[in-house]
C-alpha atoms as a PDB file:
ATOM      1  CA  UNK A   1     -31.220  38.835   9.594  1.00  0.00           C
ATOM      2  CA  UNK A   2     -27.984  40.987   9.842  1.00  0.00           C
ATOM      3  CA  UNK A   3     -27.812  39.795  13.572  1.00  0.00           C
ATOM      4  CA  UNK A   4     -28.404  36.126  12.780  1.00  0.00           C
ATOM      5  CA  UNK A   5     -25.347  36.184  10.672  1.00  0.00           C
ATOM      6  CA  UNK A   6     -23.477  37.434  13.407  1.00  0.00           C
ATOM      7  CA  UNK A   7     -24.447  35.108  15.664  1.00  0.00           C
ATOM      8  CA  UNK A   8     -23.434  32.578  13.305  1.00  0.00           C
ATOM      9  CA  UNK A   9     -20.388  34.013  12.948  1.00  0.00           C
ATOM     10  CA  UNK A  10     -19.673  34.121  16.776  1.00  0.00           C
ATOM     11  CA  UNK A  11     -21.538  30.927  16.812  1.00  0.00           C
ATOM     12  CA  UNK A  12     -18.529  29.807  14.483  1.00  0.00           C
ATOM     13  CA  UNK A  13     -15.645  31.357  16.032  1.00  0.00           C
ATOM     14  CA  UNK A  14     -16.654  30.407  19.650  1.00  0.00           C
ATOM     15  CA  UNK A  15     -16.142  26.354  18.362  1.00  0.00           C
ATOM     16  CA  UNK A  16     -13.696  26.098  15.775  1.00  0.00           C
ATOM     17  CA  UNK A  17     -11.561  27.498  18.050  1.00  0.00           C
ATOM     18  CA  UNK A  18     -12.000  25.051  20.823  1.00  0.00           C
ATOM     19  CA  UNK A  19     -10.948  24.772  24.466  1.00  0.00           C
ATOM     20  CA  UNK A  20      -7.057  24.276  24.771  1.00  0.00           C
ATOM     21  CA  UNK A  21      -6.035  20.749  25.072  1.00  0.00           C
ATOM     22  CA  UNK A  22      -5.063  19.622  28.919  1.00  0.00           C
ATOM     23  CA  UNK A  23      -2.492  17.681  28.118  1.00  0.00           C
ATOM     24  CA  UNK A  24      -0.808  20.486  26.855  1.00  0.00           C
ATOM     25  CA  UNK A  25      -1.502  22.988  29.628  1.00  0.00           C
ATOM     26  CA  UNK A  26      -0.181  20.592  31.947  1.00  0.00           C
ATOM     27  CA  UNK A  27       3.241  20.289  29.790  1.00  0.00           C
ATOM     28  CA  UNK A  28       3.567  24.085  30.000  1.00  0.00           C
ATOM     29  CA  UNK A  29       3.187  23.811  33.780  1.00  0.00           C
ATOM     30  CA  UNK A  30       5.747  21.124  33.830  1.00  0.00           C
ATOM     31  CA  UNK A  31       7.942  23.125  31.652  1.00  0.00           C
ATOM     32  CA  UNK A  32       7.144  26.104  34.679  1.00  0.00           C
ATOM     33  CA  UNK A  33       8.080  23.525  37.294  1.00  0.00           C
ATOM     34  CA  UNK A  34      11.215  22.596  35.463  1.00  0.00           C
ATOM     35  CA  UNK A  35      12.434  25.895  34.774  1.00  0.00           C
ATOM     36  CA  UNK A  36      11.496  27.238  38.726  1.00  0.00           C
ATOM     37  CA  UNK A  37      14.094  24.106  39.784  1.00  0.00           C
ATOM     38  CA  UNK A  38      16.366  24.458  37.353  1.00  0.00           C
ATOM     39  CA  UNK A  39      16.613  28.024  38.635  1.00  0.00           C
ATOM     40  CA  UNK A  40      16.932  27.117  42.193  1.00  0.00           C
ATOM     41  CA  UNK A  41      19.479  24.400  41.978  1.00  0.00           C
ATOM     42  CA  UNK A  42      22.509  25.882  41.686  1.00  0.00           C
ATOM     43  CA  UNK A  43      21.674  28.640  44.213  1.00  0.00           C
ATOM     44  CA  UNK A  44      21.357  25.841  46.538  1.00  0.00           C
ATOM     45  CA  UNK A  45      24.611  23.919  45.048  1.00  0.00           C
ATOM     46  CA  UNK A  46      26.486  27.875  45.892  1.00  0.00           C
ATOM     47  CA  UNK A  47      24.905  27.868  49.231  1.00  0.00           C
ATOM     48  CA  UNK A  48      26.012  24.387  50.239  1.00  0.00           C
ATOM     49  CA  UNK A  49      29.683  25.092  48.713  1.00  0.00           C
ATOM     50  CA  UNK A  50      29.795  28.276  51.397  1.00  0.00           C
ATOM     51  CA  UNK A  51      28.756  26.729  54.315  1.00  0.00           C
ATOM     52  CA  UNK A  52      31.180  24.225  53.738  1.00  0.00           C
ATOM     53  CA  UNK A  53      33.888  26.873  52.542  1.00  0.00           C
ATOM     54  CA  UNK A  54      33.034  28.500  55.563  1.00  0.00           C
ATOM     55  CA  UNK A  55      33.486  25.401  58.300  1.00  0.00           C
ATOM     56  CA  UNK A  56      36.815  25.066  56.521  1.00  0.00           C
ATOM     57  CA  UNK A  57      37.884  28.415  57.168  1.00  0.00           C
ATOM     58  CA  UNK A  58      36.733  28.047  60.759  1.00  0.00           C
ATOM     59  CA  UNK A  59      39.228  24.536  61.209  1.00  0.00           C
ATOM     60  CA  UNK A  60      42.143  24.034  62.859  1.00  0.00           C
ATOM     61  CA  UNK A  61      43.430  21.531  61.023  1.00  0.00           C
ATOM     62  CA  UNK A  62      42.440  19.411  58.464  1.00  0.00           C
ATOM     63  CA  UNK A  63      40.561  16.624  60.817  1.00  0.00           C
ATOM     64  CA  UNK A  64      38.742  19.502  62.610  1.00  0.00           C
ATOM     65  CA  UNK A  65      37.982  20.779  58.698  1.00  0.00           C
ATOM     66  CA  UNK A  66      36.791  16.591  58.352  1.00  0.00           C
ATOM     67  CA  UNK A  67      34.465  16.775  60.872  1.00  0.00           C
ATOM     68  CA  UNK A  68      32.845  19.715  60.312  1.00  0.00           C
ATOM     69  CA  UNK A  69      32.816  19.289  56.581  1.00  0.00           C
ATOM     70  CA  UNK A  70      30.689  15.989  57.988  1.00  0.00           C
ATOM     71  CA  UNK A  71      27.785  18.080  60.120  1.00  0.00           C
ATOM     72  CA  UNK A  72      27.203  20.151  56.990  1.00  0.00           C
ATOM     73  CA  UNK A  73      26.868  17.393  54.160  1.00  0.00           C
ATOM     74  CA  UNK A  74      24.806  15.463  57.292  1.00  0.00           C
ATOM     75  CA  UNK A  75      22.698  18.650  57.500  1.00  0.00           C
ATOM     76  CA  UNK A  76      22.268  18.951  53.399  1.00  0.00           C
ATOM     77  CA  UNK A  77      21.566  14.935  52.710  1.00  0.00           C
ATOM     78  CA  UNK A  78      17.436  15.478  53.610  1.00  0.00           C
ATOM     79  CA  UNK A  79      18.086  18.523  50.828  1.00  0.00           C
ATOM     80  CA  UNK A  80      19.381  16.468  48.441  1.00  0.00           C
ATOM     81  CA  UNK A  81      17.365  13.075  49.148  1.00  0.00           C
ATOM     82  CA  UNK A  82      14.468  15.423  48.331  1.00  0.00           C
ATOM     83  CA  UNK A  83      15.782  17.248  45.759  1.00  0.00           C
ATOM     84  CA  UNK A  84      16.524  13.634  43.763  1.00  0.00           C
ATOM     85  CA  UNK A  85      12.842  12.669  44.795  1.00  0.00           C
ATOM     86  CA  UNK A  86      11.169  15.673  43.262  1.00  0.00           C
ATOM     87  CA  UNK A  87      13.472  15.393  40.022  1.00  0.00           C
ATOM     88  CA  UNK A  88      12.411  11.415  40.029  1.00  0.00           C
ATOM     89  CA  UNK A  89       8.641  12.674  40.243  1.00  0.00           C
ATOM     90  CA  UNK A  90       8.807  15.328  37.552  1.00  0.00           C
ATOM     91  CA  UNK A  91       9.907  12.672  35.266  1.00  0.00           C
ATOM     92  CA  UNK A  92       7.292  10.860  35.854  1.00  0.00           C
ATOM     93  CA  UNK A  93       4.624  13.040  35.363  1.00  0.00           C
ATOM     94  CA  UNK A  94       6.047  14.690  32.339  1.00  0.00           C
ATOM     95  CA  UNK A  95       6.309  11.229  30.748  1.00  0.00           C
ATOM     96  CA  UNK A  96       2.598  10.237  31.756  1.00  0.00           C
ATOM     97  CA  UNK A  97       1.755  13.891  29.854  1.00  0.00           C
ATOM     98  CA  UNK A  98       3.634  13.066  26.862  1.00  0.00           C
ATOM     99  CA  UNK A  99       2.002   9.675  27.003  1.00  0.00           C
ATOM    100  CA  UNK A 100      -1.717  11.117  27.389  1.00  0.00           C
ATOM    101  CA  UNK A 101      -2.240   8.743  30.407  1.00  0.00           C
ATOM    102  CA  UNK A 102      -3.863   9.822  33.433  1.00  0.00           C
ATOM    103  CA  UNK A 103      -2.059  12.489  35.534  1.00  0.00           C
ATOM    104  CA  UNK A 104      -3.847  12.572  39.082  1.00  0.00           C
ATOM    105  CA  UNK A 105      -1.844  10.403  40.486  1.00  0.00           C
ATOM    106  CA  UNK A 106       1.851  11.628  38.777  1.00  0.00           C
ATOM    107  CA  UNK A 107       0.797  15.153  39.942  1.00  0.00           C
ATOM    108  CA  UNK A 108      -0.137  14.695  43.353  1.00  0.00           C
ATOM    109  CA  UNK A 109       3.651  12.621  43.135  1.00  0.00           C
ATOM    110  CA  UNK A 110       4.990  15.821  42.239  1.00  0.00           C
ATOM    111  CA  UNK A 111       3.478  18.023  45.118  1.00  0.00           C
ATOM    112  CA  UNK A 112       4.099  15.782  47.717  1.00  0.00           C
ATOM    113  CA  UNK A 113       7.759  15.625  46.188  1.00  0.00           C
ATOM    114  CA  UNK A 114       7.801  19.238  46.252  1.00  0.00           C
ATOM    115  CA  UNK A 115       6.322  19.813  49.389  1.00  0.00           C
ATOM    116  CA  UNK A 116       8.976  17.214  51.248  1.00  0.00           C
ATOM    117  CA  UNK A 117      11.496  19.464  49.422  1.00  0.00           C
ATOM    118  CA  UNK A 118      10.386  22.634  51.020  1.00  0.00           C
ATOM    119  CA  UNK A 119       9.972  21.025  54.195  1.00  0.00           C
ATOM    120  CA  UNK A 120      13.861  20.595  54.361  1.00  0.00           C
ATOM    121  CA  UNK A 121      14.559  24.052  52.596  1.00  0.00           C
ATOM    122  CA  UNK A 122      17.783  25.816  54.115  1.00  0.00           C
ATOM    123  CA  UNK A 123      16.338  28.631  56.333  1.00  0.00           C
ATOM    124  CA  UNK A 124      19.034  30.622  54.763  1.00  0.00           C
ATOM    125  CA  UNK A 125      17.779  30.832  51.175  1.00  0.00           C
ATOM    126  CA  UNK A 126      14.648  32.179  50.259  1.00  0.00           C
ATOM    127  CA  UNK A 127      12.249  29.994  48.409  1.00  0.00           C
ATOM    128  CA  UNK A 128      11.740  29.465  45.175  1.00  0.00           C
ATOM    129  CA  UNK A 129       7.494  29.109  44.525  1.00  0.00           C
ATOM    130  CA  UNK A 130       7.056  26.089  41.499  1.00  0.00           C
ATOM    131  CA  UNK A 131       4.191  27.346  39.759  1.00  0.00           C
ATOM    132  CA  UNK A 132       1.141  27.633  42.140  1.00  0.00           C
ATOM    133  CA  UNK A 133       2.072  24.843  44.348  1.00  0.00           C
ATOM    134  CA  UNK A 134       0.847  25.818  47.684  1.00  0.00           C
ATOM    135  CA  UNK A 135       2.027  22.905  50.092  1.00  0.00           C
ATOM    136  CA  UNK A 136       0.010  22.129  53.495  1.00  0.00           C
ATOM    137  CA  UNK A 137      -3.074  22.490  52.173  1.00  0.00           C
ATOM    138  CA  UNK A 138      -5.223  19.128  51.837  1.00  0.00           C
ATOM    139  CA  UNK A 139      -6.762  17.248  49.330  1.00  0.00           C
END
């Protein structure tokens, strides 16, 4: 008898405390993803400010400083352009969470966004992971 009560118990235990709700798992993992970027962004804002302190160092004069100052933002606009589209897809998906709606399709936004950003990274900063995103991989 002493062992049904126990089961009952565990029985008990095991279902009142239920599985944890999705919606919210996935608003901690945006809240990962937010805070991974957040983190990142102004190392790449300090890296972008040096390479252009440093082409201005390098100038003659100021239209030589012009025209360098030119190749680097030229170089750093796929950077940015896929910076903006990963913020734009975060927003997204962490108002489709908030809304309960479905969040395949926001998600799979978001990796692609993140992968495009990665695929323009600056070689010279090491990357910053998002949370288990693994990019190249299929789905």
């Amino acid at each position: 008898m002493k062992i049904f009560k126990y089961m009952f118990l565990f029985f008990c235990l095991f279902f009142l405390s239920g599985c944890p709700d999705p919606y919210q798992i996935q608003a901690q993992t945006a809240n990962s993803i937010s805070l991974a970027a957040n983190t990142s962004l102004p190392i790449l804002i300090d890296e972008y400010k040096q390479q252009g302190t440093h082409e201005i160092t390098l100038s003659k004069n100021e239209v030589d400083a012009t025209s360098r100052l030119l190749v680097v933002e030229k170089k750093w606009q796929p950077v940015w352009k896929a910076w903006e589209t990963l913020r734009v897809a975060h927003n997204a998906w962490a108002s489709i969470i908030e809304g309960k709606g479905d969040t395949i399709a926001s998600f799979l936004a978001l990796k692609d966004a993140f992968c495009g950003l990665m695929n323009v990274w600056p070689a010279e900063i090491r990357a910053i992971p998002m949370s288990g995103i693994v990019c190249g991989v299929s789905r």
